[in-house]
PDB file of N, CA and C in Angstrom:
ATOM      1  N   UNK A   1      98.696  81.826  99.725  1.00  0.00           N
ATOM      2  CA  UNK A   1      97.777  81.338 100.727  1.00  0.00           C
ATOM      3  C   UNK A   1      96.448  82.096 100.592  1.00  0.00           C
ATOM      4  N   UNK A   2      94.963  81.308 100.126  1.00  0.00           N
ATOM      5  CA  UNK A   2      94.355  81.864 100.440  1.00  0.00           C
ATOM      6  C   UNK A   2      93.326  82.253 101.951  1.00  0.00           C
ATOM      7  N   UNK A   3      92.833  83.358 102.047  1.00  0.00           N
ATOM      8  CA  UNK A   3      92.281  83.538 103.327  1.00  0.00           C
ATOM      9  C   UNK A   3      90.691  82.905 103.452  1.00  0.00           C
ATOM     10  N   UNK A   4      90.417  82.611 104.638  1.00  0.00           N
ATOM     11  CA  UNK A   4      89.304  82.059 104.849  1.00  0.00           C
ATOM     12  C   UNK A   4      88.103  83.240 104.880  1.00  0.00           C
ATOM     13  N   UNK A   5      87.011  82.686 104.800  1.00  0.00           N
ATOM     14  CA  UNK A   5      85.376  83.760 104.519  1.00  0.00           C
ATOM     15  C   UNK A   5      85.925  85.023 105.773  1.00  0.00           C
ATOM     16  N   UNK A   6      86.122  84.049 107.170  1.00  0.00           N
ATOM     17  CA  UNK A   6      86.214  85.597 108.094  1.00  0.00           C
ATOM     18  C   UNK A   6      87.485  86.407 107.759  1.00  0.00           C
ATOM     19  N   UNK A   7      88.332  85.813 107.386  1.00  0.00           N
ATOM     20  CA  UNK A   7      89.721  86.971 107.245  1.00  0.00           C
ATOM     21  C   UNK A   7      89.078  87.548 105.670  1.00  0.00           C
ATOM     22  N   UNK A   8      88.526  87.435 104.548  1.00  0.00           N
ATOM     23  CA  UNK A   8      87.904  88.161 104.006  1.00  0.00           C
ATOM     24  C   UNK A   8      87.151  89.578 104.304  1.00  0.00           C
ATOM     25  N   UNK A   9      86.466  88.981 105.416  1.00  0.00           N
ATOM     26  CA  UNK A   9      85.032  89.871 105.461  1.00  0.00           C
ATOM     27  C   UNK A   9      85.982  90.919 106.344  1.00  0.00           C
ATOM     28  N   UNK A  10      86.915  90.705 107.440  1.00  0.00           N
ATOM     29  CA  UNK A  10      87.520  91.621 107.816  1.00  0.00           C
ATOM     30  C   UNK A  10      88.630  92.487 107.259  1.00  0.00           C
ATOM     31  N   UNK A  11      88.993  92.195 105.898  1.00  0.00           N
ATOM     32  CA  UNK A  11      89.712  92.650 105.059  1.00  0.00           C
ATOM     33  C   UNK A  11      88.666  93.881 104.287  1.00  0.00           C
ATOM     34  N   UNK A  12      87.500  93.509 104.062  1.00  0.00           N
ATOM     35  CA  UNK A  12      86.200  93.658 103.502  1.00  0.00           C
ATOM     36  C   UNK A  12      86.014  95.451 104.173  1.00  0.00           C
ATOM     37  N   UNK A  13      85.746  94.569 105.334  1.00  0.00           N
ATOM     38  CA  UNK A  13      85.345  95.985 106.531  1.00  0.00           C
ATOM     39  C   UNK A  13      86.620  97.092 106.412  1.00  0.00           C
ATOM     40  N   UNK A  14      87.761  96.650 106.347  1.00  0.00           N
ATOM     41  CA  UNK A  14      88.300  97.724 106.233  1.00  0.00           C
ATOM     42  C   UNK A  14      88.455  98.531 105.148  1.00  0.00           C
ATOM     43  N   UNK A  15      88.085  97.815 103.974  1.00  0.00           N
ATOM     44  CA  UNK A  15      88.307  98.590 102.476  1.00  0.00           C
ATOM     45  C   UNK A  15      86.415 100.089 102.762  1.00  0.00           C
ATOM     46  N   UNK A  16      85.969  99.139 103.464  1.00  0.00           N
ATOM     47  CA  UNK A  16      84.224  99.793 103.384  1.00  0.00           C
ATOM     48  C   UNK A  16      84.680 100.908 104.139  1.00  0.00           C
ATOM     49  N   UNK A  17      85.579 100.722 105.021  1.00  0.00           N
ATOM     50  CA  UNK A  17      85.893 102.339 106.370  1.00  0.00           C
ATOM     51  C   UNK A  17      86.763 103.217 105.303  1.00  0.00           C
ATOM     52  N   UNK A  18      87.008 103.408 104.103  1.00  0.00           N
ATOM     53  CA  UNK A  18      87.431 104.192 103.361  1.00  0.00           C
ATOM     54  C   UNK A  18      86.857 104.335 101.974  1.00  0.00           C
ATOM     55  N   UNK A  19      85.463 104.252 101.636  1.00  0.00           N
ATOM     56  CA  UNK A  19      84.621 103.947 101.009  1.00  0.00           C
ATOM     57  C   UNK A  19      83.380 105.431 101.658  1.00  0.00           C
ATOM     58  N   UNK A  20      83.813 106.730 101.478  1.00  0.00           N
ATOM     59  CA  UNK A  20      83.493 107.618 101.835  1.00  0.00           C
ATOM     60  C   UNK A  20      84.191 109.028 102.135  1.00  0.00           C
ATOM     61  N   UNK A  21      83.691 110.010 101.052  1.00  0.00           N
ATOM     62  CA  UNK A  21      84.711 111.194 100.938  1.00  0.00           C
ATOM     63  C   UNK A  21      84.636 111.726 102.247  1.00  0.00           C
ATOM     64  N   UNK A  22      84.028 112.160 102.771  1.00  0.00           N
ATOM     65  CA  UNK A  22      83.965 112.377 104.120  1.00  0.00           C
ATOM     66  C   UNK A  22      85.142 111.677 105.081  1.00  0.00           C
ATOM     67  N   UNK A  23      85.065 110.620 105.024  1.00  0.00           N
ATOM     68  CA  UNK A  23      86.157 110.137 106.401  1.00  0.00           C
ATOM     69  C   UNK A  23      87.364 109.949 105.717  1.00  0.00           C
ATOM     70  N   UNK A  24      87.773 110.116 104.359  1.00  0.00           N
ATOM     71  CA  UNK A  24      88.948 110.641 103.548  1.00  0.00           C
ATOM     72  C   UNK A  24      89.513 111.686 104.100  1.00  0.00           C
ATOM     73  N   UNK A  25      88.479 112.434 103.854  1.00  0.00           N
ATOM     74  CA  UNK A  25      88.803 114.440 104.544  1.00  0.00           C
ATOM     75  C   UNK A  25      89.296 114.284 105.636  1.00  0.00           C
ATOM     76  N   UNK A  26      88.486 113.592 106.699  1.00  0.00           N
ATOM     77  CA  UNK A  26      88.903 113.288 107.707  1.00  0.00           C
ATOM     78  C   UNK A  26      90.507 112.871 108.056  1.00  0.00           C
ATOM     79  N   UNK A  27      90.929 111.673 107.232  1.00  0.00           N
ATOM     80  CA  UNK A  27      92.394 111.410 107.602  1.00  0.00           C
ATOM     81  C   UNK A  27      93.203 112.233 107.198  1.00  0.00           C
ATOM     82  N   UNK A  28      92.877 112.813 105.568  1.00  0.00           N
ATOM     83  CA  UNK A  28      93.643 114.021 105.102  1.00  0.00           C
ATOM     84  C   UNK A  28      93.698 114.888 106.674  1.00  0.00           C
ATOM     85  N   UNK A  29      92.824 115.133 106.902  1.00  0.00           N
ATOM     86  CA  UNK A  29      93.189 116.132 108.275  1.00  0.00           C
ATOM     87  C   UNK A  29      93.994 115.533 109.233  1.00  0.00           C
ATOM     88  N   UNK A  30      93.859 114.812 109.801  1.00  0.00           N
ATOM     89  CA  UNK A  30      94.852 113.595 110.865  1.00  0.00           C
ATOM     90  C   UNK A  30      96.236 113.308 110.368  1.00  0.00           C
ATOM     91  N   UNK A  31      96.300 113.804 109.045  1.00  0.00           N
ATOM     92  CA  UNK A  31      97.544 113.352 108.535  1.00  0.00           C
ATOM     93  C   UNK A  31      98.665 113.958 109.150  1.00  0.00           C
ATOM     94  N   UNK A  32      98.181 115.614 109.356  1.00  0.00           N
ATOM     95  CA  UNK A  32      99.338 116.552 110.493  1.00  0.00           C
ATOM     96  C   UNK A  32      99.452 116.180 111.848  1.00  0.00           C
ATOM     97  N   UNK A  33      98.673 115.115 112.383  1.00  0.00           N
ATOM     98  CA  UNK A  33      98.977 114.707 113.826  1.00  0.00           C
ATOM     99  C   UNK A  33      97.320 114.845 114.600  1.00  0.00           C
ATOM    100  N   UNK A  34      97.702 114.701 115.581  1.00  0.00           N
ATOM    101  CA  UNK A  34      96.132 114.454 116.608  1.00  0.00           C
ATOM    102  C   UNK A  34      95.628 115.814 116.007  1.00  0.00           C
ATOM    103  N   UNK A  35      93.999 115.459 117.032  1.00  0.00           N
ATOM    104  CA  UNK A  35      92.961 116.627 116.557  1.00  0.00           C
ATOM    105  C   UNK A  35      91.621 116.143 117.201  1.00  0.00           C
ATOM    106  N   UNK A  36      90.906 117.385 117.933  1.00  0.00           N
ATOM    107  CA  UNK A  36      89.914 117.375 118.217  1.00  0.00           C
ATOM    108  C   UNK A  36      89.025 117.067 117.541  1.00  0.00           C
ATOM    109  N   UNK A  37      87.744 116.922 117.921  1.00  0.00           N
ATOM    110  CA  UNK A  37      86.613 116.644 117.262  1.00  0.00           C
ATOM    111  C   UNK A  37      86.222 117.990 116.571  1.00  0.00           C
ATOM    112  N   UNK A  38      85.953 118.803 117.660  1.00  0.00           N
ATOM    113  CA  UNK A  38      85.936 120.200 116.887  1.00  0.00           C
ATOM    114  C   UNK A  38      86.802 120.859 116.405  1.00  0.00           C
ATOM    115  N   UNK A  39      87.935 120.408 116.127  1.00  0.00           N
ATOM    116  CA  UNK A  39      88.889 121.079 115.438  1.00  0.00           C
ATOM    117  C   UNK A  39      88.944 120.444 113.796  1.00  0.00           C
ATOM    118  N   UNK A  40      88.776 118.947 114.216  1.00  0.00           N
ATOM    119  CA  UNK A  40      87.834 118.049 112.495  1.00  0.00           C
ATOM    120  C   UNK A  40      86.777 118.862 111.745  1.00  0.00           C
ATOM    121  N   UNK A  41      85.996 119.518 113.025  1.00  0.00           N
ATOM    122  CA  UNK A  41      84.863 120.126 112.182  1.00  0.00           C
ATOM    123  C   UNK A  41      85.128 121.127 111.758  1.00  0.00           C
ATOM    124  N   UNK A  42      85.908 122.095 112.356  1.00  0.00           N
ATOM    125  CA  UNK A  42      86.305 123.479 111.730  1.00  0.00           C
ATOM    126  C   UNK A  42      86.845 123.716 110.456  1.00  0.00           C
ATOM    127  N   UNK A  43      87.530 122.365 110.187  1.00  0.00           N
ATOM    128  CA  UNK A  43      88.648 121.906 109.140  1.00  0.00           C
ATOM    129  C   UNK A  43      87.496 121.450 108.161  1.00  0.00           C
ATOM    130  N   UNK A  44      86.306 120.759 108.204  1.00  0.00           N
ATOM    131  CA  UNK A  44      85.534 120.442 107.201  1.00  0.00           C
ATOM    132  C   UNK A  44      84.348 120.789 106.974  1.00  0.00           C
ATOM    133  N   UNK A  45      83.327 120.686 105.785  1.00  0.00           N
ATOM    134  CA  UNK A  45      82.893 121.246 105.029  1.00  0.00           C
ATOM    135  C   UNK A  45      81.097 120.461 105.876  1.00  0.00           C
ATOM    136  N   UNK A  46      80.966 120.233 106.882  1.00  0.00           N
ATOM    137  CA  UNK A  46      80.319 119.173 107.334  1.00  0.00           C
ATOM    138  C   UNK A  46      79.724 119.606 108.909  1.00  0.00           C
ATOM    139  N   UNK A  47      78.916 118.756 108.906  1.00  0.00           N
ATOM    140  CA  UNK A  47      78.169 118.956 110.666  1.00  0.00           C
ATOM    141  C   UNK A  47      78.830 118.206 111.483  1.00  0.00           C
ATOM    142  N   UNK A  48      79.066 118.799 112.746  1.00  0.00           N
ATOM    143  CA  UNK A  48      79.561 117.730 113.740  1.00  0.00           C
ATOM    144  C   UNK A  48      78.946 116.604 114.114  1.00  0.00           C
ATOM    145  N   UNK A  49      77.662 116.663 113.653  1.00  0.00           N
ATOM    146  CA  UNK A  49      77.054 115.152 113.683  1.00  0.00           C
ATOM    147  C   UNK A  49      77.901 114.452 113.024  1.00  0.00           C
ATOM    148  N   UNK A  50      77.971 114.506 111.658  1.00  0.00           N
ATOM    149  CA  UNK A  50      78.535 113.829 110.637  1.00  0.00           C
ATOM    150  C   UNK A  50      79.923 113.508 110.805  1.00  0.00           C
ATOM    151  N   UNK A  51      80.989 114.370 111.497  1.00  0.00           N
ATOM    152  CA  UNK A  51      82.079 114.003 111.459  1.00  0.00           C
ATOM    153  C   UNK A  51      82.312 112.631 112.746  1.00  0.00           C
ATOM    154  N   UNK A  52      81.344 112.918 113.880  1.00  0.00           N
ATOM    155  CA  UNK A  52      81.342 112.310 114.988  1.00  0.00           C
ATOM    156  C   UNK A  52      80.953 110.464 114.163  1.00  0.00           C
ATOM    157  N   UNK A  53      80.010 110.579 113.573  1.00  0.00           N
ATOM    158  CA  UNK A  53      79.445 109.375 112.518  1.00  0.00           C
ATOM    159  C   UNK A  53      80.486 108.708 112.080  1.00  0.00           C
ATOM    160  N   UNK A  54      81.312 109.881 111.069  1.00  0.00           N
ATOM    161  CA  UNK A  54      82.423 109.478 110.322  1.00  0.00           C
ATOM    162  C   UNK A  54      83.449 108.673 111.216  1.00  0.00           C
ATOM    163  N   UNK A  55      83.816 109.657 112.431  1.00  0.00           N
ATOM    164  CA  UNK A  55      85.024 108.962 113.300  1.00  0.00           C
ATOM    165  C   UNK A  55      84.583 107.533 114.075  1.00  0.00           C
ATOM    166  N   UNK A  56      83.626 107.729 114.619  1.00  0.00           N
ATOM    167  CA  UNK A  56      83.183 105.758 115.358  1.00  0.00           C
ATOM    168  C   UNK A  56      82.931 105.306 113.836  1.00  0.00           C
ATOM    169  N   UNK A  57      82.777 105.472 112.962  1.00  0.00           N
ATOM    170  CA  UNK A  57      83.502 103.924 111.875  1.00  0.00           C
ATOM    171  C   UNK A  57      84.931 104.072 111.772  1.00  0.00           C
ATOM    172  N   UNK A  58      85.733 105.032 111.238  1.00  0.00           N
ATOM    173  CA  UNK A  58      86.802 104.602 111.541  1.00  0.00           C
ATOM    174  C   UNK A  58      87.884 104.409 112.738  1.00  0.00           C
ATOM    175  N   UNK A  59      87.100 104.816 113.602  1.00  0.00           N
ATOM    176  CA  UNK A  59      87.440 104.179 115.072  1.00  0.00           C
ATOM    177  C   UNK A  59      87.028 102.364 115.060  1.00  0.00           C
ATOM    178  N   UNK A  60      85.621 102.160 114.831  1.00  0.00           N
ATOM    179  CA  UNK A  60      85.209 100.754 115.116  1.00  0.00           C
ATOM    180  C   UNK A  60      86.175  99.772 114.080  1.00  0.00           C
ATOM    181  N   UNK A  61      86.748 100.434 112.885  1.00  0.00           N
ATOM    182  CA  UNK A  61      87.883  99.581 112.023  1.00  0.00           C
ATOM    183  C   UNK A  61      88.976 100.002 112.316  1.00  0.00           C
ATOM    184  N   UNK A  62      89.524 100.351 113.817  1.00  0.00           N
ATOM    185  CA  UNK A  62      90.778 100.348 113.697  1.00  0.00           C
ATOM    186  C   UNK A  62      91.683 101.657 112.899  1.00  0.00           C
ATOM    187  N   UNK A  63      90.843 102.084 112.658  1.00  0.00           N
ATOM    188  CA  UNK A  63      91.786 102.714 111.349  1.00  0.00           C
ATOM    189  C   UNK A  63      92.558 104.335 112.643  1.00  0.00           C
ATOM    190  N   UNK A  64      91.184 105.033 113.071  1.00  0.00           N
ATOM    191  CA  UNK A  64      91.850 106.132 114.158  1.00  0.00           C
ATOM    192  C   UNK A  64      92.214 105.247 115.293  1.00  0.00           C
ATOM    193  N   UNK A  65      93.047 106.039 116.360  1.00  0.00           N
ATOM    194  CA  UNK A  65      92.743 105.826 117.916  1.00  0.00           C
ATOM    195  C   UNK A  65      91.871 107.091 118.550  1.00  0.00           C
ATOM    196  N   UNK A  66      91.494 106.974 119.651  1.00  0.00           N
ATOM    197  CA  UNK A  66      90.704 108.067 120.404  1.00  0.00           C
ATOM    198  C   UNK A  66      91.341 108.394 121.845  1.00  0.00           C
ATOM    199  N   UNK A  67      91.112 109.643 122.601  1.00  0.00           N
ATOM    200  CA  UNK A  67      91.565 109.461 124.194  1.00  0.00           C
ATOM    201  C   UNK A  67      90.790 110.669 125.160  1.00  0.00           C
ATOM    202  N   UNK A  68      90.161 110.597 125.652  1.00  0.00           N
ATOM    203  CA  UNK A  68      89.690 111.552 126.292  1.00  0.00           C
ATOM    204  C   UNK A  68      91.177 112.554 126.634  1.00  0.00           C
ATOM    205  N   UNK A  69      90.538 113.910 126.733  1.00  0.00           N
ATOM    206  CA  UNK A  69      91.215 114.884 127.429  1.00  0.00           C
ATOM    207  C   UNK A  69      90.251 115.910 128.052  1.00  0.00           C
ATOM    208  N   UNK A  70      90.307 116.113 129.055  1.00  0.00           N
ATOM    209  CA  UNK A  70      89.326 116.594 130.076  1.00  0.00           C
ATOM    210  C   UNK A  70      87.869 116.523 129.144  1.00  0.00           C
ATOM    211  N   UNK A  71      87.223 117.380 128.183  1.00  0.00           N
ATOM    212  CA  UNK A  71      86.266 117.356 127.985  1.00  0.00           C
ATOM    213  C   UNK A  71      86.147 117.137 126.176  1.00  0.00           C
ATOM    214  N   UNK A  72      87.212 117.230 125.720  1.00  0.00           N
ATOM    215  CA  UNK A  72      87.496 116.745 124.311  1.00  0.00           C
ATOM    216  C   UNK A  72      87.750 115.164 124.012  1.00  0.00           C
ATOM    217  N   UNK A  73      87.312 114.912 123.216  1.00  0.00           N
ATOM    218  CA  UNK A  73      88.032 113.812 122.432  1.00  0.00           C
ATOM    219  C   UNK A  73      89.446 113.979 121.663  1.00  0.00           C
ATOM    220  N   UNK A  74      90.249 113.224 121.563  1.00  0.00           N
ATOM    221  CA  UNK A  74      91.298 113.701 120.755  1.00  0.00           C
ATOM    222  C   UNK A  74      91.056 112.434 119.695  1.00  0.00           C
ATOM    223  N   UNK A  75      91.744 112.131 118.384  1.00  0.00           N
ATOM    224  CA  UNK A  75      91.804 111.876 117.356  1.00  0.00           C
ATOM    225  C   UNK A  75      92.779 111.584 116.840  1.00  0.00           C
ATOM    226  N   UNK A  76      93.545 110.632 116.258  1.00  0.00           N
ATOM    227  CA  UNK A  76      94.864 110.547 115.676  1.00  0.00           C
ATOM    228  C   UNK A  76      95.088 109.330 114.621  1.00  0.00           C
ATOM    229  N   UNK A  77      95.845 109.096 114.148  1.00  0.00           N
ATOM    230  CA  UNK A  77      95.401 107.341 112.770  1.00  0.00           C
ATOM    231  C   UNK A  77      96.093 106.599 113.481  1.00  0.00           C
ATOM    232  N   UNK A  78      95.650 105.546 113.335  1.00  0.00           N
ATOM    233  CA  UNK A  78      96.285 104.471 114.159  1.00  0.00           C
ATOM    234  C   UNK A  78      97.894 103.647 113.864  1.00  0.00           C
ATOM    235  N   UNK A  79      97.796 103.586 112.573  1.00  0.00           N
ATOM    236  CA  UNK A  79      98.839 103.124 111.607  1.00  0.00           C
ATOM    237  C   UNK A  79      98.976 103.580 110.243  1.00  0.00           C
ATOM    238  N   UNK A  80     100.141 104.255 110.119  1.00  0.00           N
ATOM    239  CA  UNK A  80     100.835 105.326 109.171  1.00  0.00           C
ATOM    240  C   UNK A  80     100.215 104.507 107.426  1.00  0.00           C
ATOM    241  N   UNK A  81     100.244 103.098 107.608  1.00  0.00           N
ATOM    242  CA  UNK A  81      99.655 102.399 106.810  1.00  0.00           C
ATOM    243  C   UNK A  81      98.984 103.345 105.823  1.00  0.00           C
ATOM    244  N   UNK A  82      98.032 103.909 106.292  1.00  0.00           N
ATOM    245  CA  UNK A  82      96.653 104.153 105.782  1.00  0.00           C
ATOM    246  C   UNK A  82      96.987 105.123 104.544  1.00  0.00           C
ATOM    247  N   UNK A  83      98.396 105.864 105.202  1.00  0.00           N
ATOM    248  CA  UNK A  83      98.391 106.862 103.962  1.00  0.00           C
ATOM    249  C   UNK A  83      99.086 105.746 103.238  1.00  0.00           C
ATOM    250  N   UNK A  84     100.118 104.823 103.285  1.00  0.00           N
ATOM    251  CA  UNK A  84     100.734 104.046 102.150  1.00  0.00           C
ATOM    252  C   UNK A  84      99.588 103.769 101.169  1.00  0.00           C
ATOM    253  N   UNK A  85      98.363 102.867 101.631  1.00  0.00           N
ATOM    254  CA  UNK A  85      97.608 102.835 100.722  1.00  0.00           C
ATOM    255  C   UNK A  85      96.394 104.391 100.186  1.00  0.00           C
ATOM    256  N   UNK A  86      96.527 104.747 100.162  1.00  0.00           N
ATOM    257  CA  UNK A  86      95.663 105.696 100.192  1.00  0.00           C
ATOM    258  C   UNK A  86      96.939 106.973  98.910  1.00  0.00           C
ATOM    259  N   UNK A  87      97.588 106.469  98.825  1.00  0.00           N
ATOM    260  CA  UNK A  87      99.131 107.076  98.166  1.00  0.00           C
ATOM    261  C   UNK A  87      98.996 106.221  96.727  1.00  0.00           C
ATOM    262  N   UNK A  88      99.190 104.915  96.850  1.00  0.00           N
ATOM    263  CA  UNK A  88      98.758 103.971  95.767  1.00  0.00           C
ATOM    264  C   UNK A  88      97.330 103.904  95.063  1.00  0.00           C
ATOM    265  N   UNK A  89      96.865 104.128  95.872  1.00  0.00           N
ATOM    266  CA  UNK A  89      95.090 104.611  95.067  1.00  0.00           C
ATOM    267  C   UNK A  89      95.212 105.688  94.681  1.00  0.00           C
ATOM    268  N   UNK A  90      96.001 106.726  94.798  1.00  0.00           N
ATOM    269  CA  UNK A  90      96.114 108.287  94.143  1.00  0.00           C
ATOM    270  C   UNK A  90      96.698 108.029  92.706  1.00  0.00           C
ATOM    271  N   UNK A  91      98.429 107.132  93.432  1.00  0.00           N
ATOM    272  CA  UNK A  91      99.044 106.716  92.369  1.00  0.00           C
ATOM    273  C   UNK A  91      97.906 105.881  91.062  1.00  0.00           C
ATOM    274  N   UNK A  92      97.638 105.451  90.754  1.00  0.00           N
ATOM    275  CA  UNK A  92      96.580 104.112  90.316  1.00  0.00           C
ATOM    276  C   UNK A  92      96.012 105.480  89.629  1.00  0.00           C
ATOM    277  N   UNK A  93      95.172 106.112  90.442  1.00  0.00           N
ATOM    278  CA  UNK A  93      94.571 107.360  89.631  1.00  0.00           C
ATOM    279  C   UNK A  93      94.945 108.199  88.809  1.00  0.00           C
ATOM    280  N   UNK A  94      96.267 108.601  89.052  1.00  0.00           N
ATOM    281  CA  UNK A  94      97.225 109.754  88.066  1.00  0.00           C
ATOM    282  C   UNK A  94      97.462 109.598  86.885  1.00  0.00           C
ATOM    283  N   UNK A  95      97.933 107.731  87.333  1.00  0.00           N
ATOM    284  CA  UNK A  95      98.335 106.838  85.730  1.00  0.00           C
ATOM    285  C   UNK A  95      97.302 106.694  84.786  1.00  0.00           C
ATOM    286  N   UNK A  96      95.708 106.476  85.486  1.00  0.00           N
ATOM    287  CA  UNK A  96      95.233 106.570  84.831  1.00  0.00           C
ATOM    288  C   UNK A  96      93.874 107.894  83.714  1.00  0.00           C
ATOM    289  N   UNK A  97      94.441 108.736  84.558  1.00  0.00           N
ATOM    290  CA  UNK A  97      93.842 109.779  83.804  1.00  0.00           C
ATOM    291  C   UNK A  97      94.221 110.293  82.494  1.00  0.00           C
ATOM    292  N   UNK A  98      93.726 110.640  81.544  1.00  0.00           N
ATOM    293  CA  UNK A  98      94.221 111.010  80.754  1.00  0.00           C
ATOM    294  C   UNK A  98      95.146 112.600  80.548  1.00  0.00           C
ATOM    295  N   UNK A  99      94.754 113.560  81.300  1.00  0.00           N
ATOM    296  CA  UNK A  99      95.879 114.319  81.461  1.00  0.00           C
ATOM    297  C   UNK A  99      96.063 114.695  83.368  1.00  0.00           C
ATOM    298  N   UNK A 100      96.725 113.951  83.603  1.00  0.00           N
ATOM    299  CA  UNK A 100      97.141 113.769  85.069  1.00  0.00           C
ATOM    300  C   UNK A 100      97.043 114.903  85.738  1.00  0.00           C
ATOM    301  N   UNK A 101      96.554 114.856  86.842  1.00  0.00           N
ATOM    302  CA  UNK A 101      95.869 116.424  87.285  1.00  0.00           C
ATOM    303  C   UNK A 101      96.642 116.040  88.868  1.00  0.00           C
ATOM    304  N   UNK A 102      97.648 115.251  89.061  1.00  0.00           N
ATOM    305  CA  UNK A 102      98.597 114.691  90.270  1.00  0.00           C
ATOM    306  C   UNK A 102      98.090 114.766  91.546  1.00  0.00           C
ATOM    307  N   UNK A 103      96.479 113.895  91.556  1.00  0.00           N
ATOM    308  CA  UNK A 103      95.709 113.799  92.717  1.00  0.00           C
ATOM    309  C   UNK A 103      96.628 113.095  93.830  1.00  0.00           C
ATOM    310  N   UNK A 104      96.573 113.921  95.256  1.00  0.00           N
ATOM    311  CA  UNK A 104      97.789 113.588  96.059  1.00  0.00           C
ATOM    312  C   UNK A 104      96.731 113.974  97.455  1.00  0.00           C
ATOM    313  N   UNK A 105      96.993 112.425  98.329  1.00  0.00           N
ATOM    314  CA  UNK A 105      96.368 112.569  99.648  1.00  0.00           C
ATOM    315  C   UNK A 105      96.870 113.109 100.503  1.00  0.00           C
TER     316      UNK A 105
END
């Protein structure tokens, strides 16, 4: 079955919300469970501007959830999904390197 222009473009949007080392780092970090905003930043190499940037796109695709707690944001992935694919793009990579250096998300 193929999909129509809009189920494309929203297929689209989500490949683009992981189309950036930055909000990679990001899930790599989320991968151990929830997390502050400033606890994202402590963990990365980056300004809290930037991580805040990073998280409303992958908030606006679905990809995190968010929840207030008194004066924090909390942070968490929405669907375990993300590492399945994100596992297969490593995989894809390993096979194809020439001496496999076992890049692992």
């Amino acid at each position: 079955m193929k999909l129509d222009a809009a189920q494309l473009e929203r297929v689209a949007n989500q490949f683009r919300a992981f189309a950036e080392a930055t909000r990679l780092a990001i899930l790599q970090e989320l991968k151990g469970g929830e997390l502050s905003v400033s606890e994202i930043v402590d963990a990365l190499p980056t300004s809290q501007a930037n991580v805040s940037k990073q998280l409303k796109i992958l908030h606006d695709a679905g990809i995190v959830t968010r929840r207030k707690q008194g004066t924090q944001v909390i942070y968490q992935i929405s669907d375990p999904m993300v590492f399945e694919l994100c596992g297969l793009v490593c995989g894809k990579l390993n096979r194809d390197a020439v001496k496999p250096a076992k890049i692992r998300f």
